[in-house]
PDB file of N, CA and C in Angstrom:
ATOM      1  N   UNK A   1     197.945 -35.254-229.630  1.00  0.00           N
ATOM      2  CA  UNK A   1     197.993 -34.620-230.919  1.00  0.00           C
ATOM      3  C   UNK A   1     198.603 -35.596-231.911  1.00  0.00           C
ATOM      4  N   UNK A   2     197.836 -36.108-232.894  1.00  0.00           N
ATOM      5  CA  UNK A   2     198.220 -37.002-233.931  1.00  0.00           C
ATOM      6  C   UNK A   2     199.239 -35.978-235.241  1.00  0.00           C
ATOM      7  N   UNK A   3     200.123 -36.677-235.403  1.00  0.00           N
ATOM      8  CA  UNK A   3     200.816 -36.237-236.623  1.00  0.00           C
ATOM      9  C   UNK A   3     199.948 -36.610-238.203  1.00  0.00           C
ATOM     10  N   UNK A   4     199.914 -35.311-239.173  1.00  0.00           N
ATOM     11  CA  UNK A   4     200.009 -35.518-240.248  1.00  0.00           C
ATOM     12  C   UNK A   4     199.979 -36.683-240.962  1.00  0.00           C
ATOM     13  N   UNK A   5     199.281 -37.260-241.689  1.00  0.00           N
ATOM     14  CA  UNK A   5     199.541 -38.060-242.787  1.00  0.00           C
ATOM     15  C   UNK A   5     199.534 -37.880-244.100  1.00  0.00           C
ATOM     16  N   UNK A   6     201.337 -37.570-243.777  1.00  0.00           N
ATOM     17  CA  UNK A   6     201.944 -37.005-245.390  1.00  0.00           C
ATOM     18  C   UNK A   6     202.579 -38.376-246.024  1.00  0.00           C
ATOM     19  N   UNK A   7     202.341 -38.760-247.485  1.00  0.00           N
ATOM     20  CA  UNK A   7     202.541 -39.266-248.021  1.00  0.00           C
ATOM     21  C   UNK A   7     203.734 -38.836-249.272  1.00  0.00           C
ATOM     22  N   UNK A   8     204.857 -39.144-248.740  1.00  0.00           N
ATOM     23  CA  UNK A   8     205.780 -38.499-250.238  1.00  0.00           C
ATOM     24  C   UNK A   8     206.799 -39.702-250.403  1.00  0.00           C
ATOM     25  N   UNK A   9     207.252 -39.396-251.745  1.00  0.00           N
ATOM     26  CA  UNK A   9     207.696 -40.063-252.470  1.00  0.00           C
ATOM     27  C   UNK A   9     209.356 -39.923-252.448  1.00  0.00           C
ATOM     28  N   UNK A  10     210.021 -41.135-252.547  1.00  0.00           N
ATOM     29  CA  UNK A  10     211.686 -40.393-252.353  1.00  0.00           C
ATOM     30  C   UNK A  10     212.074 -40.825-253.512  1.00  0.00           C
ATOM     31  N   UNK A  11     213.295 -40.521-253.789  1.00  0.00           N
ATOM     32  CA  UNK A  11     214.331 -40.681-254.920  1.00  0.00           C
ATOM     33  C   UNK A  11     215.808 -40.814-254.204  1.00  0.00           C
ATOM     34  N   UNK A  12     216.571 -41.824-254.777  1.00  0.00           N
ATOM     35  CA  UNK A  12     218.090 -41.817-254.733  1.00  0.00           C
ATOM     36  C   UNK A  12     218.723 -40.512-255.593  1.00  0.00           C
ATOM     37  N   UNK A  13     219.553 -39.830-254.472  1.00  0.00           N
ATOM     38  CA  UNK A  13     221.023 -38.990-255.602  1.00  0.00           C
ATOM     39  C   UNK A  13     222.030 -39.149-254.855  1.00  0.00           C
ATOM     40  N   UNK A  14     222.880 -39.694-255.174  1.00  0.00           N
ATOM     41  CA  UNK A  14     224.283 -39.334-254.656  1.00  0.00           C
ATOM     42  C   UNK A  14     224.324 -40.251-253.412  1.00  0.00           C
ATOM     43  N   UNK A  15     223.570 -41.198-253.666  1.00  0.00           N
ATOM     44  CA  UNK A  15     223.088 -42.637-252.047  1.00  0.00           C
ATOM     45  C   UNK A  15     222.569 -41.784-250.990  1.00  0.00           C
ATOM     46  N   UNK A  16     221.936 -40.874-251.488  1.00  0.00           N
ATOM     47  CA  UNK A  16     221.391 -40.142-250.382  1.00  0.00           C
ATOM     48  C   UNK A  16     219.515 -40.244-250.946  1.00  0.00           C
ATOM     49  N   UNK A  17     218.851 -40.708-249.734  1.00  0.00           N
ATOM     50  CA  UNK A  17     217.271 -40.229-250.241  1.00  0.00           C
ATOM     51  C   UNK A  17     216.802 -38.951-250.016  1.00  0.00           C
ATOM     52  N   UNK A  18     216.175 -38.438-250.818  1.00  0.00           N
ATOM     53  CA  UNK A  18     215.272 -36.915-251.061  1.00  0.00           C
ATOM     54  C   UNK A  18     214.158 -37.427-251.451  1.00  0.00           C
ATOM     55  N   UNK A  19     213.480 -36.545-250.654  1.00  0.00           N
ATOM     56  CA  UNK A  19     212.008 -36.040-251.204  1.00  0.00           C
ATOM     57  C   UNK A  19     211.712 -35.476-252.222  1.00  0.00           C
ATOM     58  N   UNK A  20     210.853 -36.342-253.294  1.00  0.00           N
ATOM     59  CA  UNK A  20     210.570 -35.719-254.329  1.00  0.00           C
ATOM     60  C   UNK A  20     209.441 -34.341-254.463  1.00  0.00           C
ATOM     61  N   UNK A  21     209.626 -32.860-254.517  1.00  0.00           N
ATOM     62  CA  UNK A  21     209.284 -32.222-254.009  1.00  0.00           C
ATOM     63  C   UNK A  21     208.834 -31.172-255.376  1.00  0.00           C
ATOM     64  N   UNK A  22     208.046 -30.544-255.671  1.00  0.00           N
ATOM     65  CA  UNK A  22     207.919 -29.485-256.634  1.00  0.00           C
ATOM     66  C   UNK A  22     207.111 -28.466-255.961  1.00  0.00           C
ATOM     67  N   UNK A  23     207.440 -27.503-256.913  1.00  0.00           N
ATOM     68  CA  UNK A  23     206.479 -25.920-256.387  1.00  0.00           C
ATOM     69  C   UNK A  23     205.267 -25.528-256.926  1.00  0.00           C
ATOM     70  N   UNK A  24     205.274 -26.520-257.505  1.00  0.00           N
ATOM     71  CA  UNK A  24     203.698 -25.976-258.799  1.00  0.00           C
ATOM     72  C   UNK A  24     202.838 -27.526-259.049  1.00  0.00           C
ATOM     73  N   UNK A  25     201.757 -27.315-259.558  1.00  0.00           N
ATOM     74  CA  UNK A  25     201.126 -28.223-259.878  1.00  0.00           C
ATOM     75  C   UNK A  25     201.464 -28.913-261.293  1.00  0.00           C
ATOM     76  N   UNK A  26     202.184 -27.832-262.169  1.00  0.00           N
ATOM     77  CA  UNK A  26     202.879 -28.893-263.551  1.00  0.00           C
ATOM     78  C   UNK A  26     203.654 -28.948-263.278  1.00  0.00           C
ATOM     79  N   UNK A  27     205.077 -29.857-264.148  1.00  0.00           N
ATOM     80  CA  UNK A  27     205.737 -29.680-264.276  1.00  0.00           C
ATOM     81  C   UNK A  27     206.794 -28.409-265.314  1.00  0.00           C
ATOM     82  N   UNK A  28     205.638 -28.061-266.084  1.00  0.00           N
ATOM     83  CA  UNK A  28     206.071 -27.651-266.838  1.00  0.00           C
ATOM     84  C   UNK A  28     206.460 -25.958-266.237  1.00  0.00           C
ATOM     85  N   UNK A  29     205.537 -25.683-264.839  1.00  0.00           N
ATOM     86  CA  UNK A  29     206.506 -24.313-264.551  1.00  0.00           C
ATOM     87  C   UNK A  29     207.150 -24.416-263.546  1.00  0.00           C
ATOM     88  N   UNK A  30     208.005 -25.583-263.358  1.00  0.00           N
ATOM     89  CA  UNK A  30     209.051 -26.388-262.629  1.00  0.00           C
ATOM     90  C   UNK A  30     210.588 -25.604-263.948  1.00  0.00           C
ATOM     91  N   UNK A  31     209.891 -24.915-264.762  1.00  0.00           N
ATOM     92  CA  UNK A  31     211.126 -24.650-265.304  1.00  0.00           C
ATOM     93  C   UNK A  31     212.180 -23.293-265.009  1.00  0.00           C
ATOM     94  N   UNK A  32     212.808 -22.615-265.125  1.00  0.00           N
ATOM     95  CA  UNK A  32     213.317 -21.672-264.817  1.00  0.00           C
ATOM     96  C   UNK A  32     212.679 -20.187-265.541  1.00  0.00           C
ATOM     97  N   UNK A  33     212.666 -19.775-264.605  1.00  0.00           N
ATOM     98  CA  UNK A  33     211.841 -17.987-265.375  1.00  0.00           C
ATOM     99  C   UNK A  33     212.636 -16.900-266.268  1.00  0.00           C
ATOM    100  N   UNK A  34     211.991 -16.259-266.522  1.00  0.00           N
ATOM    101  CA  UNK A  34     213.164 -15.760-267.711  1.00  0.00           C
ATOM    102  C   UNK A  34     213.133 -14.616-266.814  1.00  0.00           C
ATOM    103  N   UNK A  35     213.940 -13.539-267.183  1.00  0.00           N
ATOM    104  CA  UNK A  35     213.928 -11.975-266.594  1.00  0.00           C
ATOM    105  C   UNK A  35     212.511 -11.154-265.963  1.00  0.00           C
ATOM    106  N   UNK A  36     211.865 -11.061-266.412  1.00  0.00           N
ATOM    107  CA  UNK A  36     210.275 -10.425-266.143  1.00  0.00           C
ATOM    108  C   UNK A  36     209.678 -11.575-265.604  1.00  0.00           C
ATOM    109  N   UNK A  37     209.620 -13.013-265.480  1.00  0.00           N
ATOM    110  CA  UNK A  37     209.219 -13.503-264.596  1.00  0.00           C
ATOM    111  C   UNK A  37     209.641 -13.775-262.973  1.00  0.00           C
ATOM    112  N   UNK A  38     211.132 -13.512-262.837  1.00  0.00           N
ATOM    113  CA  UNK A  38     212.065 -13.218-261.579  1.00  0.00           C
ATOM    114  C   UNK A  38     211.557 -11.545-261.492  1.00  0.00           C
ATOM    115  N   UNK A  39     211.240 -10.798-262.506  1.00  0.00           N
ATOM    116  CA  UNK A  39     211.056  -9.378-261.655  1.00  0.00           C
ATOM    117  C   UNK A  39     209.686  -9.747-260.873  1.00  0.00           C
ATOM    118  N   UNK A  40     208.659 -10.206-261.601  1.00  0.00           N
ATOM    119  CA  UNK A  40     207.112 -10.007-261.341  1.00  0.00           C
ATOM    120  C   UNK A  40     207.340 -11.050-259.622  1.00  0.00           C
ATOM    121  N   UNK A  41     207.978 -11.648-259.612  1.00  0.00           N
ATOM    122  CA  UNK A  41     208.076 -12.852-258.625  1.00  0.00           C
ATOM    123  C   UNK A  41     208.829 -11.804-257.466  1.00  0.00           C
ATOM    124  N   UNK A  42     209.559 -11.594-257.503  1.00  0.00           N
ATOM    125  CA  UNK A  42     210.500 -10.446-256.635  1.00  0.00           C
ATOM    126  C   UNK A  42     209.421  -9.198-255.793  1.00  0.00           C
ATOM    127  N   UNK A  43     208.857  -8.609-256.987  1.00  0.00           N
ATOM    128  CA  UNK A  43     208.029  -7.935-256.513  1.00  0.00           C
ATOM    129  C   UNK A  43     206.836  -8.304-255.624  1.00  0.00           C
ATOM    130  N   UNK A  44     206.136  -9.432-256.368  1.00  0.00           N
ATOM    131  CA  UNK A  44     205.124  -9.727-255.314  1.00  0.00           C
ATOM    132  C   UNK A  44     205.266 -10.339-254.076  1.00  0.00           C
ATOM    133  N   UNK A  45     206.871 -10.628-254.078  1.00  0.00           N
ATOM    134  CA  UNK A  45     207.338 -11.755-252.703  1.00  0.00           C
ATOM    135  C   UNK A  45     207.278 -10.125-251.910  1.00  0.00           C
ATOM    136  N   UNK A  46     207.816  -8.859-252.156  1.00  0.00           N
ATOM    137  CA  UNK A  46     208.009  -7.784-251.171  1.00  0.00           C
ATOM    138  C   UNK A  46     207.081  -6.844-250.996  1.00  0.00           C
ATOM    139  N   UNK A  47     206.144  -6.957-252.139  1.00  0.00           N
ATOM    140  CA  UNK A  47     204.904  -6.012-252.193  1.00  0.00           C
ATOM    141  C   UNK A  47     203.227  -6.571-251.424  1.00  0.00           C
ATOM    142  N   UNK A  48     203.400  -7.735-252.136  1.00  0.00           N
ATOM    143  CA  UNK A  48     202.114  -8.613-251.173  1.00  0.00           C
ATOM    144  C   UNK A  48     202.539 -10.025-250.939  1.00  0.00           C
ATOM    145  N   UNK A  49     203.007  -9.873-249.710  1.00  0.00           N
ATOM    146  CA  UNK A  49     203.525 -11.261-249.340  1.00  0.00           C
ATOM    147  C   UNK A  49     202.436 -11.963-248.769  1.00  0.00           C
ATOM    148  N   UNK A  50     201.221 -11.746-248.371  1.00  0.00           N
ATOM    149  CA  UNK A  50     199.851 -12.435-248.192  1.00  0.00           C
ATOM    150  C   UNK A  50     199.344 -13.280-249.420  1.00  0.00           C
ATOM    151  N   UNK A  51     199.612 -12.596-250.980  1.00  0.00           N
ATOM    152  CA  UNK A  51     199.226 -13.097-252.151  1.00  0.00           C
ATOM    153  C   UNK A  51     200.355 -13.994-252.215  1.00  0.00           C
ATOM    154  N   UNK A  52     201.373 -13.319-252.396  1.00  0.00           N
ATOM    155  CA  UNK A  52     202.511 -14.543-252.617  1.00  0.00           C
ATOM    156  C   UNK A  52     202.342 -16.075-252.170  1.00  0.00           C
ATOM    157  N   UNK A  53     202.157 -15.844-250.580  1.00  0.00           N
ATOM    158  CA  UNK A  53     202.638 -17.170-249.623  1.00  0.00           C
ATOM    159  C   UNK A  53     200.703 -17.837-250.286  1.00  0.00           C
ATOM    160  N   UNK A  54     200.129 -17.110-250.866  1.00  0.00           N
ATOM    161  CA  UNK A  54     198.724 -17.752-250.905  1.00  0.00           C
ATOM    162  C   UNK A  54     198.766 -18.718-252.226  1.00  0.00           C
ATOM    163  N   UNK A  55     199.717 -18.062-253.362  1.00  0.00           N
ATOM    164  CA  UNK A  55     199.772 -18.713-254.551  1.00  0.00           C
ATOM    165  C   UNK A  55     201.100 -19.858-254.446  1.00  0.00           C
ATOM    166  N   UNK A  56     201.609 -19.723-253.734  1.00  0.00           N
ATOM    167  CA  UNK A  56     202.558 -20.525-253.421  1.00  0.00           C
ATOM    168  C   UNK A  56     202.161 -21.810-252.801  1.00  0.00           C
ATOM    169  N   UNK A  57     201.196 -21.894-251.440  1.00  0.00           N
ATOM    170  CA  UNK A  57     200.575 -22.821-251.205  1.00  0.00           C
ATOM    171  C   UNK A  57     199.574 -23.742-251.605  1.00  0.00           C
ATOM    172  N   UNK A  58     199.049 -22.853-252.675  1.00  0.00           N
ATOM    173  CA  UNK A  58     198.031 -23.623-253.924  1.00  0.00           C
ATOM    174  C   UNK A  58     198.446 -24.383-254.930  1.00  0.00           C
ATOM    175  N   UNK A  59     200.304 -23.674-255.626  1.00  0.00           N
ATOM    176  CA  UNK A  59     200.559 -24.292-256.213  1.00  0.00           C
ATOM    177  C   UNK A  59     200.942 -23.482-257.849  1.00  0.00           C
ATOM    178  N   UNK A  60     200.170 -22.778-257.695  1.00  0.00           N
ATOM    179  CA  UNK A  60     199.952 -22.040-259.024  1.00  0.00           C
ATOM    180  C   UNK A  60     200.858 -20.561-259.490  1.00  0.00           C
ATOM    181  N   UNK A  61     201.959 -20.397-258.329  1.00  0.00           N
ATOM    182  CA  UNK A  61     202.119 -19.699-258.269  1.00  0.00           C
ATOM    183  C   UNK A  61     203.549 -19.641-259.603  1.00  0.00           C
ATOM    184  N   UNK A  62     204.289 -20.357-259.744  1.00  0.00           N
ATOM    185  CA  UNK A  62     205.097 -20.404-260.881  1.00  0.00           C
ATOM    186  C   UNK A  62     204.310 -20.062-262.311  1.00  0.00           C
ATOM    187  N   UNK A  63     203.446 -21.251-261.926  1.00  0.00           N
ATOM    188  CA  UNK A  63     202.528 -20.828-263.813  1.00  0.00           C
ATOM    189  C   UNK A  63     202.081 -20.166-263.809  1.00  0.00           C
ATOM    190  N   UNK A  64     201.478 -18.690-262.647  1.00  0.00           N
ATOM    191  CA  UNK A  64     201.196 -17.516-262.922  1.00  0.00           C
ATOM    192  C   UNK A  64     202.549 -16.628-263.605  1.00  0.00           C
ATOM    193  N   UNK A  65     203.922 -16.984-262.778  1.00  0.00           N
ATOM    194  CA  UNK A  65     205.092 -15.974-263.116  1.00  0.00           C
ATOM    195  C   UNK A  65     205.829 -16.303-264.503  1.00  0.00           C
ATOM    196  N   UNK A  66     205.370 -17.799-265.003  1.00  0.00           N
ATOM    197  CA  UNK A  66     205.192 -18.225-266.447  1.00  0.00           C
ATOM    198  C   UNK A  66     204.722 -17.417-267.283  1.00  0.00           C
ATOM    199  N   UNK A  67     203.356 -17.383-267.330  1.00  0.00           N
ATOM    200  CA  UNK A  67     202.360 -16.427-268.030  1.00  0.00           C
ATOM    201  C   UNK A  67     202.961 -14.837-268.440  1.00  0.00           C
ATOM    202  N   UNK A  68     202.996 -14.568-266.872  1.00  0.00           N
ATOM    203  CA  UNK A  68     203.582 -12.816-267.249  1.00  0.00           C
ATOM    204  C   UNK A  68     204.823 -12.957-267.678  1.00  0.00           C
ATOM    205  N   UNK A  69     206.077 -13.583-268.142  1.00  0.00           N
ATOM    206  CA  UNK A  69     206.978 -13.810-268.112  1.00  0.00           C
ATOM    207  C   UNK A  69     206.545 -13.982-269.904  1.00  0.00           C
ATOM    208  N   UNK A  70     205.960 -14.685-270.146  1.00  0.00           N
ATOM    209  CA  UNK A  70     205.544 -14.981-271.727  1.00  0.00           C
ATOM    210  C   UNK A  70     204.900 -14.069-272.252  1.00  0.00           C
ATOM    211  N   UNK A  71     203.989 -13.648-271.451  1.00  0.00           N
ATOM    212  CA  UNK A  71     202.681 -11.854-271.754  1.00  0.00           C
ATOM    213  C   UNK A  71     204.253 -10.931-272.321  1.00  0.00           C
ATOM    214  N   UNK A  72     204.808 -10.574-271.237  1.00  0.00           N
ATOM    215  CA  UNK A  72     205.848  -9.447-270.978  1.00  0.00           C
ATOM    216  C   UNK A  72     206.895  -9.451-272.417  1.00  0.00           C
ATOM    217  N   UNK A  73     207.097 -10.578-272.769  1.00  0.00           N
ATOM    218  CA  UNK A  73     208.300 -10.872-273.782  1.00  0.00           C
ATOM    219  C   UNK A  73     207.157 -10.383-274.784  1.00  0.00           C
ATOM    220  N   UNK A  74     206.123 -11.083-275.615  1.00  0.00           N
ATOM    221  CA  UNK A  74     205.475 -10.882-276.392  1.00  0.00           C
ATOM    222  C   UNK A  74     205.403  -9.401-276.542  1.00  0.00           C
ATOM    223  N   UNK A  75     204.563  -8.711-275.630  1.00  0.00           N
ATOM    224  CA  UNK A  75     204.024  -7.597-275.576  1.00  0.00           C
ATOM    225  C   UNK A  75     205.889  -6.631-276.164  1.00  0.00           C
ATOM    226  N   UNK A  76     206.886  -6.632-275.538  1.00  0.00           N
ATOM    227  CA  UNK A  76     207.926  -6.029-275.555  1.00  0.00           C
ATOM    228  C   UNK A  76     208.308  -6.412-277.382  1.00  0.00           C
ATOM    229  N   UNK A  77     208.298  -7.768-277.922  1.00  0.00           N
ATOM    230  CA  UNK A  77     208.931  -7.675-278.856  1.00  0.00           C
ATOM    231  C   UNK A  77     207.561  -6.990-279.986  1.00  0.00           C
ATOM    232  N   UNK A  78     206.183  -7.100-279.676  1.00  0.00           N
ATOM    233  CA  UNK A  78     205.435  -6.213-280.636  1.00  0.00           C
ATOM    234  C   UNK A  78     205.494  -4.612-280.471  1.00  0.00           C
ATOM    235  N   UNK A  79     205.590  -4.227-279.159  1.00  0.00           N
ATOM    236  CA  UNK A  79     205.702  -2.702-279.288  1.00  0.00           C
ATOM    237  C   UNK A  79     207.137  -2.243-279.895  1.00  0.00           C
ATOM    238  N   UNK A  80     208.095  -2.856-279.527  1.00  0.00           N
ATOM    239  CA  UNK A  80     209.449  -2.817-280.263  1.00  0.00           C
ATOM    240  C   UNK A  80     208.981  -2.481-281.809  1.00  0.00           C
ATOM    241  N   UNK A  81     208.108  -3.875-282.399  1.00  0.00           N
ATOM    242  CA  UNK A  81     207.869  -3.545-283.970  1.00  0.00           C
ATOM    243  C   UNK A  81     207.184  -2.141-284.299  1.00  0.00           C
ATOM    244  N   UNK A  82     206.485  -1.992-283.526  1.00  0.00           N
ATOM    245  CA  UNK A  82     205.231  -0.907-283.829  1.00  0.00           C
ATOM    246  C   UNK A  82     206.194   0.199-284.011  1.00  0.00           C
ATOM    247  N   UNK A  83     206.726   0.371-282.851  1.00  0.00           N
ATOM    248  CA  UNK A  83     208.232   1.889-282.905  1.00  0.00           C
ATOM    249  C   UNK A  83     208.748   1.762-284.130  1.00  0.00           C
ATOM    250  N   UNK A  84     209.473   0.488-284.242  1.00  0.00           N
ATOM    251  CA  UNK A  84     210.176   0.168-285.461  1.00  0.00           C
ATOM    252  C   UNK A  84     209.285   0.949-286.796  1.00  0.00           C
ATOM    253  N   UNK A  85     208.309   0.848-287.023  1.00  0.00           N
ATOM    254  CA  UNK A  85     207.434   1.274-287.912  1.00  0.00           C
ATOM    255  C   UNK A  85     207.062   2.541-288.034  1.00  0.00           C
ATOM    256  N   UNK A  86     207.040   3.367-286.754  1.00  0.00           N
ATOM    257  CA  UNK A  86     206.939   4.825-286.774  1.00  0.00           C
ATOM    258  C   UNK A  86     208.099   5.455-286.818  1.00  0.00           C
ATOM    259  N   UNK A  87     209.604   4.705-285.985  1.00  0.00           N
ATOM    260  CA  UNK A  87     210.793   5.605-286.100  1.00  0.00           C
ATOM    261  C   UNK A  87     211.519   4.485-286.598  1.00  0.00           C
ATOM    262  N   UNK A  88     211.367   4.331-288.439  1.00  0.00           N
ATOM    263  CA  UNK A  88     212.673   3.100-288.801  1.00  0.00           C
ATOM    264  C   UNK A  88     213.849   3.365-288.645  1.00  0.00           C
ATOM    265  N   UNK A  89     214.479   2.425-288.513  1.00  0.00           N
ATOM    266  CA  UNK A  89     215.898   2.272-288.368  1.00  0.00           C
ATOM    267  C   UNK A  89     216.749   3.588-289.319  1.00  0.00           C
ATOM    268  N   UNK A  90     217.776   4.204-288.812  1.00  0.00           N
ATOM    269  CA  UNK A  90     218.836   4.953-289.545  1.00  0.00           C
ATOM    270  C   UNK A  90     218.862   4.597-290.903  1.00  0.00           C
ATOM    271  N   UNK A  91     219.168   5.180-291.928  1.00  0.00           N
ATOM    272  CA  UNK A  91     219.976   4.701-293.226  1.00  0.00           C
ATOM    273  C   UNK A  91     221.419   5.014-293.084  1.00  0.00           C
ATOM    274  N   UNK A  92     222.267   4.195-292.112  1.00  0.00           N
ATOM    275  CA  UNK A  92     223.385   4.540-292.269  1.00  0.00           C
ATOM    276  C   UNK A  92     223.999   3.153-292.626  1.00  0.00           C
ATOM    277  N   UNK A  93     225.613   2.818-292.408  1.00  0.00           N
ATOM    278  CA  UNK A  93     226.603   1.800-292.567  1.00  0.00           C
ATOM    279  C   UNK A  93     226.749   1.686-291.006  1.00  0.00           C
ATOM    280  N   UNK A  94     226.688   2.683-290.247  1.00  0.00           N
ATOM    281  CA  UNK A  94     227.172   2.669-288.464  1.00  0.00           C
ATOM    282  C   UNK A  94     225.999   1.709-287.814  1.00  0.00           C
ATOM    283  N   UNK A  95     226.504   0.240-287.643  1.00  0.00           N
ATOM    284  CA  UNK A  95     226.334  -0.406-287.393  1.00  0.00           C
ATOM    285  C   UNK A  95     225.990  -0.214-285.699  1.00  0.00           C
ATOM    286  N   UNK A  96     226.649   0.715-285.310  1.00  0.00           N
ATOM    287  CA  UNK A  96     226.515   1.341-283.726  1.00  0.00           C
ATOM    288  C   UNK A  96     225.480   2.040-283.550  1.00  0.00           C
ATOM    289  N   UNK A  97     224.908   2.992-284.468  1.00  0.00           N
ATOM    290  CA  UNK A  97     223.786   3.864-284.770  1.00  0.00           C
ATOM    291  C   UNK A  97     222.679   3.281-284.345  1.00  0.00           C
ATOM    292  N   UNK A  98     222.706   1.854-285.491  1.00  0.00           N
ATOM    293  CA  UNK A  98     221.347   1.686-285.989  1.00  0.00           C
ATOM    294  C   UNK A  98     221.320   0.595-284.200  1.00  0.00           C
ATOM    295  N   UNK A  99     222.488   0.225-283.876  1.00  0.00           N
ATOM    296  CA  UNK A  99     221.976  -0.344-282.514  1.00  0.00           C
ATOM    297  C   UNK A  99     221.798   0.148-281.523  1.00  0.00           C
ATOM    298  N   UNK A 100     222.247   1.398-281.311  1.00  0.00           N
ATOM    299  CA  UNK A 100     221.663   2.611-280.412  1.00  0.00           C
ATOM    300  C   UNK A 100     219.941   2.496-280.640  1.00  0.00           C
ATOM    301  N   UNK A 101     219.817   3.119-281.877  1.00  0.00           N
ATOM    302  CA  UNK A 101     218.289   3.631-282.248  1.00  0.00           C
ATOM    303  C   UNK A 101     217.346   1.980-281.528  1.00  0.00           C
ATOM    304  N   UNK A 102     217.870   1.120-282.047  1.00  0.00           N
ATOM    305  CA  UNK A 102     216.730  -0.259-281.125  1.00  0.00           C
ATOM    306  C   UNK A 102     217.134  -0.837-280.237  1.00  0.00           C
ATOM    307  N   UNK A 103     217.868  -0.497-279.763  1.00  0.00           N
ATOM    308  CA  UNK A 103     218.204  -0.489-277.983  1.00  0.00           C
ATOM    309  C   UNK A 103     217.029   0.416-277.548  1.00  0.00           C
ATOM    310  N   UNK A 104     217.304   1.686-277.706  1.00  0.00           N
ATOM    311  CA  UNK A 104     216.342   2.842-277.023  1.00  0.00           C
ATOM    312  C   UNK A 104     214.871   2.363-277.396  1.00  0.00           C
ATOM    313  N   UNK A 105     214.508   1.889-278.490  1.00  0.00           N
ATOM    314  CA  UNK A 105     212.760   1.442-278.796  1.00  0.00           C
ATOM    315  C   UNK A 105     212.789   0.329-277.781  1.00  0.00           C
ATOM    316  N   UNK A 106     213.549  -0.467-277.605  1.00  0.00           N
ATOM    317  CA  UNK A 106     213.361  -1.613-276.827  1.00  0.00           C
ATOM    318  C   UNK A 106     213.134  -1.261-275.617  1.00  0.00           C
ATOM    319  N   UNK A 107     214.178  -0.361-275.061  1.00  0.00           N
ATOM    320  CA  UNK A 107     213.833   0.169-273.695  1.00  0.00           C
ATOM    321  C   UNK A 107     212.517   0.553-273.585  1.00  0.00           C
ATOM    322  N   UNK A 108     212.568   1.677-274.656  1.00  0.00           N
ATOM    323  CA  UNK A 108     211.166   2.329-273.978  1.00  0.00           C
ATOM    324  C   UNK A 108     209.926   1.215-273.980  1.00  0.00           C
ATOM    325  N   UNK A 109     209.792   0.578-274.960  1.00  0.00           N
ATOM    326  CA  UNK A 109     208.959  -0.661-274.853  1.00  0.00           C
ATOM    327  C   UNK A 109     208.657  -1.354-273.372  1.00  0.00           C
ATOM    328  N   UNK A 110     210.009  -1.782-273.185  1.00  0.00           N
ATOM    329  CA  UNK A 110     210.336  -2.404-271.874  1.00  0.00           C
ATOM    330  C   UNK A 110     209.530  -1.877-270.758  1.00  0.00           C
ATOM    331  N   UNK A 111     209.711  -0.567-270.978  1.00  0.00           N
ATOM    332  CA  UNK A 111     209.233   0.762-269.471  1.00  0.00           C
ATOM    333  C   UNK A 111     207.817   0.340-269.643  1.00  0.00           C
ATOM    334  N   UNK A 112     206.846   0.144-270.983  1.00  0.00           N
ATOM    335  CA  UNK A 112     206.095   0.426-270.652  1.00  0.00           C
ATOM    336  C   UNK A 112     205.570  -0.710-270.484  1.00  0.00           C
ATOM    337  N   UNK A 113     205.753  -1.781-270.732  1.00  0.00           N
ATOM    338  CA  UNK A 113     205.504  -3.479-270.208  1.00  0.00           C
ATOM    339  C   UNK A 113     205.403  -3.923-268.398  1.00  0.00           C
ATOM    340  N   UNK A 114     206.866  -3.182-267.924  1.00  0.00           N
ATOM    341  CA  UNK A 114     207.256  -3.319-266.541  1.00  0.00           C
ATOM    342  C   UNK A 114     205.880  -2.906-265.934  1.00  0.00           C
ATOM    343  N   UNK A 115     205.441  -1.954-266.565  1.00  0.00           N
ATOM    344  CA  UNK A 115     204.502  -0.710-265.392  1.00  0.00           C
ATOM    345  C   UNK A 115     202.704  -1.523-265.971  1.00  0.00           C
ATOM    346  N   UNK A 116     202.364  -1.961-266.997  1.00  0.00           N
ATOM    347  CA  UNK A 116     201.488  -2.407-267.362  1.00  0.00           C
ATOM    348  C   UNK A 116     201.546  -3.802-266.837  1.00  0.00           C
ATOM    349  N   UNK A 117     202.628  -4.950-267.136  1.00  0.00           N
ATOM    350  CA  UNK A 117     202.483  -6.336-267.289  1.00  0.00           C
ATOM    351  C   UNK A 117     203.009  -6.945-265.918  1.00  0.00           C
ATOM    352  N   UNK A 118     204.048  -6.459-266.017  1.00  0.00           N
ATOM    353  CA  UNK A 118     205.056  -7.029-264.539  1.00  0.00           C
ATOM    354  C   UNK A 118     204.618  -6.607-262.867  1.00  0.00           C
ATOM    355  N   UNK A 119     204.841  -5.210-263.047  1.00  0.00           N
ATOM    356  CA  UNK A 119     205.027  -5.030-261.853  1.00  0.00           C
ATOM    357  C   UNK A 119     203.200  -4.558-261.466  1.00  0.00           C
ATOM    358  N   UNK A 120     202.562  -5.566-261.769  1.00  0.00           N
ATOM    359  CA  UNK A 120     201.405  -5.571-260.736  1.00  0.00           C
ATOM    360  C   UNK A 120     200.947  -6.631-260.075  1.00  0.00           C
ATOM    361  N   UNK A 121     200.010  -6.780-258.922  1.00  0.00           N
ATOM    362  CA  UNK A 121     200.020  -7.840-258.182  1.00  0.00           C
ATOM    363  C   UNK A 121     198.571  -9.049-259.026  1.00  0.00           C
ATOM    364  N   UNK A 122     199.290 -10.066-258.872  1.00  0.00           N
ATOM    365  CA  UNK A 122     198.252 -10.867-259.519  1.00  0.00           C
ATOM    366  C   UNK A 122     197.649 -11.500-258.240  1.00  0.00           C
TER     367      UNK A 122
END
C-alpha cells in the first residue's frame, strides 16, 4: 500500500514548523463569522452532519456560512426598517422607551430571519 502524495507547504512560528493549512478555498472566508453565521454552522454540524462533513471537504463550506451570515444581517437590519415605518419610534424624552420599542422590532425581525435564513440546511 503506497502512501499519499500530499504536497504542503510549511511556515516558521515560534521555531516551530506548521503546516500551512486553510478551511475554504478563499481566503477571504478564512475570516471569522459573525453571530448567524456560528448559528447556521452549529446547526448544520448537528442537524445534517452528511452535508456538513460534505461542504467541508470541498471547501466551500465557510463561504457558504459567509453568505448567510451577510443574507441574515441585511435581511434583519431591513425588516427592522420596515417595522420602524409601521410602528415609529415613541415621542417621548425616555430614552429607555424608545430602546425598548427597537429592541422588540429587532427581535421580532431576528425570529423571523433565524426560521427563514439561518436555520435551514444548505
Amino acid at each position: 500500500m503506497s502512501k499519499p502524495n500530499i504536497n504542503l507547504k510549511y511556515s516558521e512560528q515560534d521555531g516551530m514548523m506548521l503546516p500551512d493549512l486553510q478551511i475554504s478555498n478563499s481566503s477571504e472566508a478564512d475570516q471569522p463569522l459573525g453571530r448567524y453565521g456560528r448559528m447556521a454552522l452549529e446547526y448544520l454540524r448537528e442537524n445534517h452532519p452528511e452535508r456538513f462533513t460534505t461542504l467541508k471537504m470541498d471547501g466551500s463550506l465557510m463561504e457558504i456560512m459567509h453568505r448567510v451570515q451577510d443574507e441574515a444581517t441585511g435581511k434583519i437590519e431591513a425588516l427592522t426598517q420596515q417595522m420602524l415605518q409601521q410602528e415609529p419610534l415613541p415621542q417621548t424624552e425616555d430614552i429607555m422607551v424608545r430602546t425598548r420599542h427597537l429592541n422588540s422590532l429587532k427581535l421580532m425581525a431576528e425570529e423571523t430571519v433565524l426560521q427563514s435564513v439561518v436555520l435551514i440546511p444548505r
